[in-house]
C-alpha atoms as a PDB file:
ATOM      1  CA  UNK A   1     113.123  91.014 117.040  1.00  0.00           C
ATOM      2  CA  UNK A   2     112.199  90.587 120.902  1.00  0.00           C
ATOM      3  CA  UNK A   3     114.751  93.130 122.865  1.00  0.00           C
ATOM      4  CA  UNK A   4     115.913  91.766 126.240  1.00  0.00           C
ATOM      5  CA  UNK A   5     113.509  93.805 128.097  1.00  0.00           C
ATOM      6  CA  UNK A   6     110.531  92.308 126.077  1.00  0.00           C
ATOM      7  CA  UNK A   7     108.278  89.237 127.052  1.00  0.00           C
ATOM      8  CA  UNK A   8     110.079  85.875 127.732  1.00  0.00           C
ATOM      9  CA  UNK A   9     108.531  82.588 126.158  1.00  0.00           C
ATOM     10  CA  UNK A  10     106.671  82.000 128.742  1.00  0.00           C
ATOM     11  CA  UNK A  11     104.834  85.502 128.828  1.00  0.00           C
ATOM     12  CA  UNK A  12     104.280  84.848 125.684  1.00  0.00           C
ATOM     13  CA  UNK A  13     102.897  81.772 125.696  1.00  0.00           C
ATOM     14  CA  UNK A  14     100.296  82.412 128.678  1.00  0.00           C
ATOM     15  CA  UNK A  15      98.912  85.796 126.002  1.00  0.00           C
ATOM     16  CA  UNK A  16      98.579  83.270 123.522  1.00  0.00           C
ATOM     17  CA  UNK A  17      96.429  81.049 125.431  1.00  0.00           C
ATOM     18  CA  UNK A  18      93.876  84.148 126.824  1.00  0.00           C
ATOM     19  CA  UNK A  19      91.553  86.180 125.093  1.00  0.00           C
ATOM     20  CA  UNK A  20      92.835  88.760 122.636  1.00  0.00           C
ATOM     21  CA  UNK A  21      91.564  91.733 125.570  1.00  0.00           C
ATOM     22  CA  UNK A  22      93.251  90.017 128.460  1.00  0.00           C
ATOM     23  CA  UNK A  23      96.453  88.764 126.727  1.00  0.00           C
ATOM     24  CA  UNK A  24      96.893  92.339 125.333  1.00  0.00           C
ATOM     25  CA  UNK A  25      96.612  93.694 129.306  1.00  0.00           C
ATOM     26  CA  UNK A  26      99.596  91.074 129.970  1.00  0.00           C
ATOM     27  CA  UNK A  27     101.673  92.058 127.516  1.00  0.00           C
ATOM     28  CA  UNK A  28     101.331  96.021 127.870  1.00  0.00           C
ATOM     29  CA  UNK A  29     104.117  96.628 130.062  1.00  0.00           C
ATOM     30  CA  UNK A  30     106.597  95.202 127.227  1.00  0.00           C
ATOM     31  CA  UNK A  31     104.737  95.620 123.855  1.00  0.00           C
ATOM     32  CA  UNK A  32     106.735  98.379 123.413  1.00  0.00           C
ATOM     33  CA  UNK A  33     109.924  95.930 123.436  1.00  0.00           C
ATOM     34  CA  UNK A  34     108.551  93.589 120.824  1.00  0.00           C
ATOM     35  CA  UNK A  35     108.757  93.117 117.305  1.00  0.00           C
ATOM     36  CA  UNK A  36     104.296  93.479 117.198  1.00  0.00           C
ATOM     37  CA  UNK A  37     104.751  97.246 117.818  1.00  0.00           C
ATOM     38  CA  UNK A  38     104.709  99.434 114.299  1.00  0.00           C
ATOM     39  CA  UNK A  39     108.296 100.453 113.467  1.00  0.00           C
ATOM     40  CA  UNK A  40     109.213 104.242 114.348  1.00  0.00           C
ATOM     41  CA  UNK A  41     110.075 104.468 110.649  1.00  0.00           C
ATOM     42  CA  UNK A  42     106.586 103.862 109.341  1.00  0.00           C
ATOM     43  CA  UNK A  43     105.204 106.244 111.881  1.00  0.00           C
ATOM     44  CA  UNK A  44     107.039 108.596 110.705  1.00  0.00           C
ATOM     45  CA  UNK A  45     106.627 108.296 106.718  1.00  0.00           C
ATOM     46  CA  UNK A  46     102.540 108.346 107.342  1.00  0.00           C
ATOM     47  CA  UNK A  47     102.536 111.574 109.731  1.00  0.00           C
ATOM     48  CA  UNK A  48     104.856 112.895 106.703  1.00  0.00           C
ATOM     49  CA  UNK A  49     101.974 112.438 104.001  1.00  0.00           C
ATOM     50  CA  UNK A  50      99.207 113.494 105.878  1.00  0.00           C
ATOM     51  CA  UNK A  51     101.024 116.621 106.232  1.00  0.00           C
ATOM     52  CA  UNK A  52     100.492 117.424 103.154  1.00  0.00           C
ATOM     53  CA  UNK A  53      96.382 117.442 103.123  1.00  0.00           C
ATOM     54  CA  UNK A  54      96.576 118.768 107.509  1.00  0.00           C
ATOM     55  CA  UNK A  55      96.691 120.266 110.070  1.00  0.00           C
ATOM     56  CA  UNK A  56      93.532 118.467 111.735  1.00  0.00           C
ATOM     57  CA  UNK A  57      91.120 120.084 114.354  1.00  0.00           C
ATOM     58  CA  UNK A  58      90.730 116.592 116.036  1.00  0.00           C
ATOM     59  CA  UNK A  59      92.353 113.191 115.299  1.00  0.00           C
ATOM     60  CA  UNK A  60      91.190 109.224 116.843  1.00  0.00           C
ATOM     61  CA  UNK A  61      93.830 106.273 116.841  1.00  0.00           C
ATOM     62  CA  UNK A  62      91.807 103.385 116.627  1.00  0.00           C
ATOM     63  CA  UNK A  63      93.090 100.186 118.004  1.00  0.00           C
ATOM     64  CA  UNK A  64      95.672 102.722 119.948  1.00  0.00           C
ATOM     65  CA  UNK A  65      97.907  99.873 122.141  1.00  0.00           C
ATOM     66  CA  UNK A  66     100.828 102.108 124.032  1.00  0.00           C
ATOM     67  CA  UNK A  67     100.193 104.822 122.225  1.00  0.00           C
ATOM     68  CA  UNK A  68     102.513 105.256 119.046  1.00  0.00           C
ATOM     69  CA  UNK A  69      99.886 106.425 116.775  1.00  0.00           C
ATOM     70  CA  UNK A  70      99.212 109.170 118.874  1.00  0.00           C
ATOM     71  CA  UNK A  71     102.477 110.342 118.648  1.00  0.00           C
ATOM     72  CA  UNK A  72     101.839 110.768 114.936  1.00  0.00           C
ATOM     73  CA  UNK A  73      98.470 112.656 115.686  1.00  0.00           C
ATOM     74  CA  UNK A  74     100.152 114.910 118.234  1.00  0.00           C
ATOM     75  CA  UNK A  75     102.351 115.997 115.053  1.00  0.00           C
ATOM     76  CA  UNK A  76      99.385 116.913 112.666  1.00  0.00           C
ATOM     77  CA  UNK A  77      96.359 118.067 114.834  1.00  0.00           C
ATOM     78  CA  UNK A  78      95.828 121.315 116.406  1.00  0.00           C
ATOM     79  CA  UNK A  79      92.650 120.198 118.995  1.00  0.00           C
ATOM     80  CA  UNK A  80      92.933 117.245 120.212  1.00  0.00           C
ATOM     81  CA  UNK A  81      94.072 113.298 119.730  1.00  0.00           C
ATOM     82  CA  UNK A  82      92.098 110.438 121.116  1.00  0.00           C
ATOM     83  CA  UNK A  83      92.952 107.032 121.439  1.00  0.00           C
ATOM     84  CA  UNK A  84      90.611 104.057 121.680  1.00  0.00           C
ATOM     85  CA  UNK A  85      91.602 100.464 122.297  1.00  0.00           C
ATOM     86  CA  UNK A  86      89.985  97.487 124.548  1.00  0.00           C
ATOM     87  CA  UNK A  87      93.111  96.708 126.191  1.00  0.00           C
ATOM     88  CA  UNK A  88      92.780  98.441 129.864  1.00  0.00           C
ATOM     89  CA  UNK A  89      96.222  97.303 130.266  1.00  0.00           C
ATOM     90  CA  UNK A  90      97.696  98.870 126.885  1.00  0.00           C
ATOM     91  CA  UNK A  91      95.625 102.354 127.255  1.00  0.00           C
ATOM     92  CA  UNK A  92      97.350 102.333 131.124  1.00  0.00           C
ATOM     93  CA  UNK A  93     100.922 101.797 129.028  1.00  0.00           C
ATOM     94  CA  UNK A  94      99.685 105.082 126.787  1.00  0.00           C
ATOM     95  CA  UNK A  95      98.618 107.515 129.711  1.00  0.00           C
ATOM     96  CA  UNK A  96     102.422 106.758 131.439  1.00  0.00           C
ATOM     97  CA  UNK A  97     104.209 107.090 128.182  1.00  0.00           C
ATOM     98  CA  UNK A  98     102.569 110.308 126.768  1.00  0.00           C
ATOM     99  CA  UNK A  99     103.878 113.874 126.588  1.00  0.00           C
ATOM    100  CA  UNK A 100     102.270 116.846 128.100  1.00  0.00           C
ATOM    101  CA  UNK A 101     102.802 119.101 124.933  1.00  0.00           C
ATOM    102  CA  UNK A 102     100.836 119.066 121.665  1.00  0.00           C
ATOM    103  CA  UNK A 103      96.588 118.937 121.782  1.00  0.00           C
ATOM    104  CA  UNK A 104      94.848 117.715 124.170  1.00  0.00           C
ATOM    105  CA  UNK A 105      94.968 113.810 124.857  1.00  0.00           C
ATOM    106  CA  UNK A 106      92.573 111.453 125.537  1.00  0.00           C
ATOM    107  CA  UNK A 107      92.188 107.773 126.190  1.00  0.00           C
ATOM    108  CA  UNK A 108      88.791 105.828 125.818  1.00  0.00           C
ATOM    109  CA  UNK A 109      88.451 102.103 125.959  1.00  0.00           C
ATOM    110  CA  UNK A 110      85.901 100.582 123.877  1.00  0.00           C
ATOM    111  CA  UNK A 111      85.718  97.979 121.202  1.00  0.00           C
ATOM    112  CA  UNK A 112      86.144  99.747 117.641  1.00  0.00           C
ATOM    113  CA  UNK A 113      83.270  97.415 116.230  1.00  0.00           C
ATOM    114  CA  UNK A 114      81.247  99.668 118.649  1.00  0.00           C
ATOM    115  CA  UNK A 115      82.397 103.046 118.981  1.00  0.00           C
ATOM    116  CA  UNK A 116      81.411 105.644 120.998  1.00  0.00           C
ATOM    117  CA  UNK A 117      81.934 108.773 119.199  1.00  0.00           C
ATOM    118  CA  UNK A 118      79.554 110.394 116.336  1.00  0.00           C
ATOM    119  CA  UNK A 119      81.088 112.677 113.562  1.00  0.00           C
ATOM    120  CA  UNK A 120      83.885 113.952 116.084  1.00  0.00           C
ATOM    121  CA  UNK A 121      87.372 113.658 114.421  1.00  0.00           C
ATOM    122  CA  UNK A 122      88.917 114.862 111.123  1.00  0.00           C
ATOM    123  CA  UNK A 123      91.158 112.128 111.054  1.00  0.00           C
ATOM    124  CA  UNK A 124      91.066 108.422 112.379  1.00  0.00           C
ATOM    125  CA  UNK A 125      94.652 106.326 111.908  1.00  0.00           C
ATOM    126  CA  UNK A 126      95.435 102.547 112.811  1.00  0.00           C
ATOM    127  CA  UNK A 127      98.778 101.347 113.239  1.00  0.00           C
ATOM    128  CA  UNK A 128      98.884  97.625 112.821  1.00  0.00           C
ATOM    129  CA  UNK A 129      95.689  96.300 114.407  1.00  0.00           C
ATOM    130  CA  UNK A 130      93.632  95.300 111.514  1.00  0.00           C
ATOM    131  CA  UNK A 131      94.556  91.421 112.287  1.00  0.00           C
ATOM    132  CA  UNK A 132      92.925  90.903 115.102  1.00  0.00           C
ATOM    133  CA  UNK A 133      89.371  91.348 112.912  1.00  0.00           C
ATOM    134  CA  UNK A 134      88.136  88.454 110.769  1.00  0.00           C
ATOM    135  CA  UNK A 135      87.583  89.423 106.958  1.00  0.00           C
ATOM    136  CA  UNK A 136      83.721  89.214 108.259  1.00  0.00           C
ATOM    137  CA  UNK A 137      84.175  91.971 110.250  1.00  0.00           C
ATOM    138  CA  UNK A 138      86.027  94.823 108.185  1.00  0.00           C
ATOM    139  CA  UNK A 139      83.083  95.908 106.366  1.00  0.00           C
ATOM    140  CA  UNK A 140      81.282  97.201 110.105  1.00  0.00           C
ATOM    141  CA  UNK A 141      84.818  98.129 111.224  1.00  0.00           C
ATOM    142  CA  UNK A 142      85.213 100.560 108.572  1.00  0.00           C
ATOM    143  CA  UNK A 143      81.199 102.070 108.532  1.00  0.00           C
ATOM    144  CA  UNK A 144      81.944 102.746 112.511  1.00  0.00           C
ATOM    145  CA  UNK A 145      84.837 104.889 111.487  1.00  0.00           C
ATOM    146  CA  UNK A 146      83.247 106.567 108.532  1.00  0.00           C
ATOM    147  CA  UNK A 147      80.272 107.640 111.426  1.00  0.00           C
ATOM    148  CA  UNK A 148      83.014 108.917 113.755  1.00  0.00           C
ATOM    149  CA  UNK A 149      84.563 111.176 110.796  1.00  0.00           C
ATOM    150  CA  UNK A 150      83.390 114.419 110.262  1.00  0.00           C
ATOM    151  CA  UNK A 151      82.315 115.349 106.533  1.00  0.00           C
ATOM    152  CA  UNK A 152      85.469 115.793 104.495  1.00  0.00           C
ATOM    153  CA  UNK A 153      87.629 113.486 106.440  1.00  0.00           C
ATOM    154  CA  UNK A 154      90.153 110.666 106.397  1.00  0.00           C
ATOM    155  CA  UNK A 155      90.960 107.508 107.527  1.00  0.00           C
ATOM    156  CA  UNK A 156      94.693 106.102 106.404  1.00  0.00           C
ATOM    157  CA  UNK A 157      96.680 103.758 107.493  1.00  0.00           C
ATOM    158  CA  UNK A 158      99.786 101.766 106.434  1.00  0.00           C
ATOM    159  CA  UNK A 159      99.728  98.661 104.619  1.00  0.00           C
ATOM    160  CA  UNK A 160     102.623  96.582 103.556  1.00  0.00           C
ATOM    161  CA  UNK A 161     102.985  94.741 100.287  1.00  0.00           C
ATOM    162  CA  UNK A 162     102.210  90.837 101.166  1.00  0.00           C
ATOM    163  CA  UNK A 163     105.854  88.801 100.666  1.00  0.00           C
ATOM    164  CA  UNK A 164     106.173  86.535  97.771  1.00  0.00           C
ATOM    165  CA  UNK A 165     106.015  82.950  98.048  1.00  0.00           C
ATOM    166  CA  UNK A 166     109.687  82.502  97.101  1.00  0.00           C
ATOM    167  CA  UNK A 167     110.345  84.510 100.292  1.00  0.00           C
ATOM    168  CA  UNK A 168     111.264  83.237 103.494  1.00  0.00           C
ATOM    169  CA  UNK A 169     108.376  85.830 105.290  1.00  0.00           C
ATOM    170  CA  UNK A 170     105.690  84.448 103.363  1.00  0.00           C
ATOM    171  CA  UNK A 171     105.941  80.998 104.762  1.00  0.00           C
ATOM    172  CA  UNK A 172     106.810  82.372 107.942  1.00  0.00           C
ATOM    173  CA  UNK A 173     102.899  84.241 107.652  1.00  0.00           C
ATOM    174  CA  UNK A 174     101.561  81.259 106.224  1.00  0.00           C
ATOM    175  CA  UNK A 175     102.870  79.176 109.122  1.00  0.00           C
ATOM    176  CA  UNK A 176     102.088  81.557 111.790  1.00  0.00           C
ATOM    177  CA  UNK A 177      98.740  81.948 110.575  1.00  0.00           C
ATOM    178  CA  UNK A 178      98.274  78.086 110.668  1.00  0.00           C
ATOM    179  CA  UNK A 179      99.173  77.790 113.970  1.00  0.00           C
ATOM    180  CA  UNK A 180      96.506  80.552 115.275  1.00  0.00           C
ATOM    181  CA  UNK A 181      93.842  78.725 113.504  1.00  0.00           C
ATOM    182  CA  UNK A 182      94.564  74.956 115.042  1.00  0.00           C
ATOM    183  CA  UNK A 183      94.930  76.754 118.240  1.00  0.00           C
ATOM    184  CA  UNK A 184      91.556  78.862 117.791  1.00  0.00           C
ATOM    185  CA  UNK A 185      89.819  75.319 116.963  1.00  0.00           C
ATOM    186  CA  UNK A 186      90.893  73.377 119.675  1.00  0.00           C
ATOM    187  CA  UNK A 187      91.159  76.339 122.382  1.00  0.00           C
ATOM    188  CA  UNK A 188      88.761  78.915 124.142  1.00  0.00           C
ATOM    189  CA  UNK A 189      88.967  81.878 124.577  1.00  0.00           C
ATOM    190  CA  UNK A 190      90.121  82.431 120.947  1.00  0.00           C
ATOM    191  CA  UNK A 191      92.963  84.636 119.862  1.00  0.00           C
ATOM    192  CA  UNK A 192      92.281  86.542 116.537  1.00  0.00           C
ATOM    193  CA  UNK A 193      95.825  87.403 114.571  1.00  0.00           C
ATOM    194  CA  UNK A 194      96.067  86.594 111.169  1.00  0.00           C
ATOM    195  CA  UNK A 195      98.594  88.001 109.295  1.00  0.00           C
ATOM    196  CA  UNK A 196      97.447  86.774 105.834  1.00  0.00           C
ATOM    197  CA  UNK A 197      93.725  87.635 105.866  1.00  0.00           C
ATOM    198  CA  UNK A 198      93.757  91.801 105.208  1.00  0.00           C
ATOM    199  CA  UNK A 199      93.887  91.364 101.276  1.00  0.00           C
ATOM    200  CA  UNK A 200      94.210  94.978 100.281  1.00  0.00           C
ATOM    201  CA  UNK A 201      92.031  94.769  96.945  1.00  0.00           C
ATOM    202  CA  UNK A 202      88.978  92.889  99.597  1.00  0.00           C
ATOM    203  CA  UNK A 203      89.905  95.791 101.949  1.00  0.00           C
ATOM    204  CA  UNK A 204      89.354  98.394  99.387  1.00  0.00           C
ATOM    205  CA  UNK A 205      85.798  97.353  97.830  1.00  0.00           C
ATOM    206  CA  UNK A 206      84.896  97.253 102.149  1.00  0.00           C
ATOM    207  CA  UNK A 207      85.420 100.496 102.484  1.00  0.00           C
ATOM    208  CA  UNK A 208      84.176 101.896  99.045  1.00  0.00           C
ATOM    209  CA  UNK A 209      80.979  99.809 100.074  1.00  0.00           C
ATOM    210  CA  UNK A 210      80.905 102.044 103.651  1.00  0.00           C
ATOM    211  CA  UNK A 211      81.161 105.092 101.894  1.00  0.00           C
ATOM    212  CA  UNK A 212      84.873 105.945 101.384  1.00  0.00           C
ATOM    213  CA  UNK A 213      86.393 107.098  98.206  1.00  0.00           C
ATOM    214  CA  UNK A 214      89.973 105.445  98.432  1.00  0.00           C
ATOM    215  CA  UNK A 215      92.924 106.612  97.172  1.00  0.00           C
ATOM    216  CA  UNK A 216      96.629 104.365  97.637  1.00  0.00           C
ATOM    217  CA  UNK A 217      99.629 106.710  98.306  1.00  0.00           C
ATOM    218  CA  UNK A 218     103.283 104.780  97.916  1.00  0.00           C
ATOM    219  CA  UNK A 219     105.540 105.513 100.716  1.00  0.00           C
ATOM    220  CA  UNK A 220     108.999 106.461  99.094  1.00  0.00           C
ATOM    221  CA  UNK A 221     110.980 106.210 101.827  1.00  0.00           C
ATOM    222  CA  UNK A 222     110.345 102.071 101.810  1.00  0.00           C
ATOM    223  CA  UNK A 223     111.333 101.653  97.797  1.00  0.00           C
ATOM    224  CA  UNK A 224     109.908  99.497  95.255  1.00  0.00           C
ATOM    225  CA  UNK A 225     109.876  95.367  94.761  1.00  0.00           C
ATOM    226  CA  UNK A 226     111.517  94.094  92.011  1.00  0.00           C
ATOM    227  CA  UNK A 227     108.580  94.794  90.027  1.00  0.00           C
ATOM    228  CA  UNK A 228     108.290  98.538  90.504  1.00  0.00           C
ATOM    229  CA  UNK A 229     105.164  98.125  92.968  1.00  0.00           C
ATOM    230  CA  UNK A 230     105.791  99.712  96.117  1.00  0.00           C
ATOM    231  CA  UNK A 231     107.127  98.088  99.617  1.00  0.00           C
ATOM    232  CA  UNK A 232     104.628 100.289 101.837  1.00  0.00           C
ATOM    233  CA  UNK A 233     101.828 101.856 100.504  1.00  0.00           C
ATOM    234  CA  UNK A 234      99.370 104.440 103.102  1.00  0.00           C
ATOM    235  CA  UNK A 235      95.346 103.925 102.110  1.00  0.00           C
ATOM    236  CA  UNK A 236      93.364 107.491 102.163  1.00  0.00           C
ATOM    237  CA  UNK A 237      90.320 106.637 102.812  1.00  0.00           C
ATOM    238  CA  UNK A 238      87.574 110.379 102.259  1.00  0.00           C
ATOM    239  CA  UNK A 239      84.524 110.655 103.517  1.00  0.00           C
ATOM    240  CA  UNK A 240      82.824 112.805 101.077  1.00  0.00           C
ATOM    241  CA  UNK A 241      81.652 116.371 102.569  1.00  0.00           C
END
């Protein structure tokens, strides 16, 4: 939930009515206090698997908002850790909140459907941006981070098992999502968040298609539904050497 120090309605309300880019830049200074920024405890259970397969010479967070995914990459690579994001306003939030020790940082803004980088990093996260692309637009996504990848490396990244429609959640997604599209049909600039449109199987055959051999690595530390399925699963995605 928001914290007091987060964005009031208001705030809030003026970010939903700009451009994804500029409401991100408004919302910097307190993304860090709202409930949009990836949990500490997921952080922490994907930097704990990729140990396993690391250390990394050089690692990219794509889609990097304030930062937190670098924290991750500051834990597992020995070179360096970039992070990339559009938001001028989020990669300013990143530079003031980052620590000295570790590899050497770096911030570069630029659009992740157009990336500037060429077979430079051994491993590429993403911590919760992957709604702000339409379905339409995965399949590029995902061949601009298999060029940026050297031979031999990976791309993961967290994905949560989708709520059941008996849940409260899932018609809290359904509704949310709703909203975003009446408001993206009847208002310009549009706003891109859909919570319901990254279908892991669809995501899967994307990046298979750009080159990826995919592997889907339950995260113990979330448990298992009632089925037995997992609660959080991490995608490793290889690019073959």
């Amino acid at each position: 939930m928001f914290s007091p120090e987060g964005p009031t309605l208001r705030e809030l309300a003026v970010q939903a009515l700009s451009s994804v880019e500029h409401g991100y830049d408004l919302l910097a200074p307190k993304f860090d206090h709202t409930p949009f920024r990836t949990p500490d405890s997921v952080l922490t259970a994907v930097a704990a698997a990729l140990k396993e397969s690391g250390p990394y010479d050089d690692g990219l967070d794509l889609c990097c908002g304030t930062g937190a995914g670098l924290d991750v990459l500051a834990t597992l690579c020995t070179r360096s850790a970039t992070g990339v994001d559009f938001s001028a306003g989020m990669l300013d939030e990143a530079r003031r909140r980052s620590h000295p020790d570790g590899p050497r940082l770096s911030w570069v803004r630029a659009d992740a459907r157009a990336l500037p980088f060429t077979a430079a990093f051994d491993l590429v996260v993403s911590f919760g941006a992957f709604g702000h692309f339409l379905p339409r637009e995965l399949p590029g996504l995902f061949a601009q981070v298999h060029g940026v990848l050297r031979p031999g490396g990976r791309f993961a990244f967290p994905v949560l098992a989708p709520p059941r429609p008996s849940s409260p959640a899932f018609w809290m997604l359904l509704g949310f999502d709703t909203v975003m599209r009446v408001r993206n049909a009847v208002w310009r600039p549009p706003f891109v968040m859909y919570y319901r449109a990254f279908r892991l199987g669809e995501v899967r055959r994307d990046l298979e298609r750009a080159g990826f051999r995919v592997d889907l690595r339950a995260l113990p530390e979330f448990g298992e539904r009632s089925d037995g399925s997992p609660r959080v699963r991490m995608v490793e995605a290889h690019r073959a050497v």
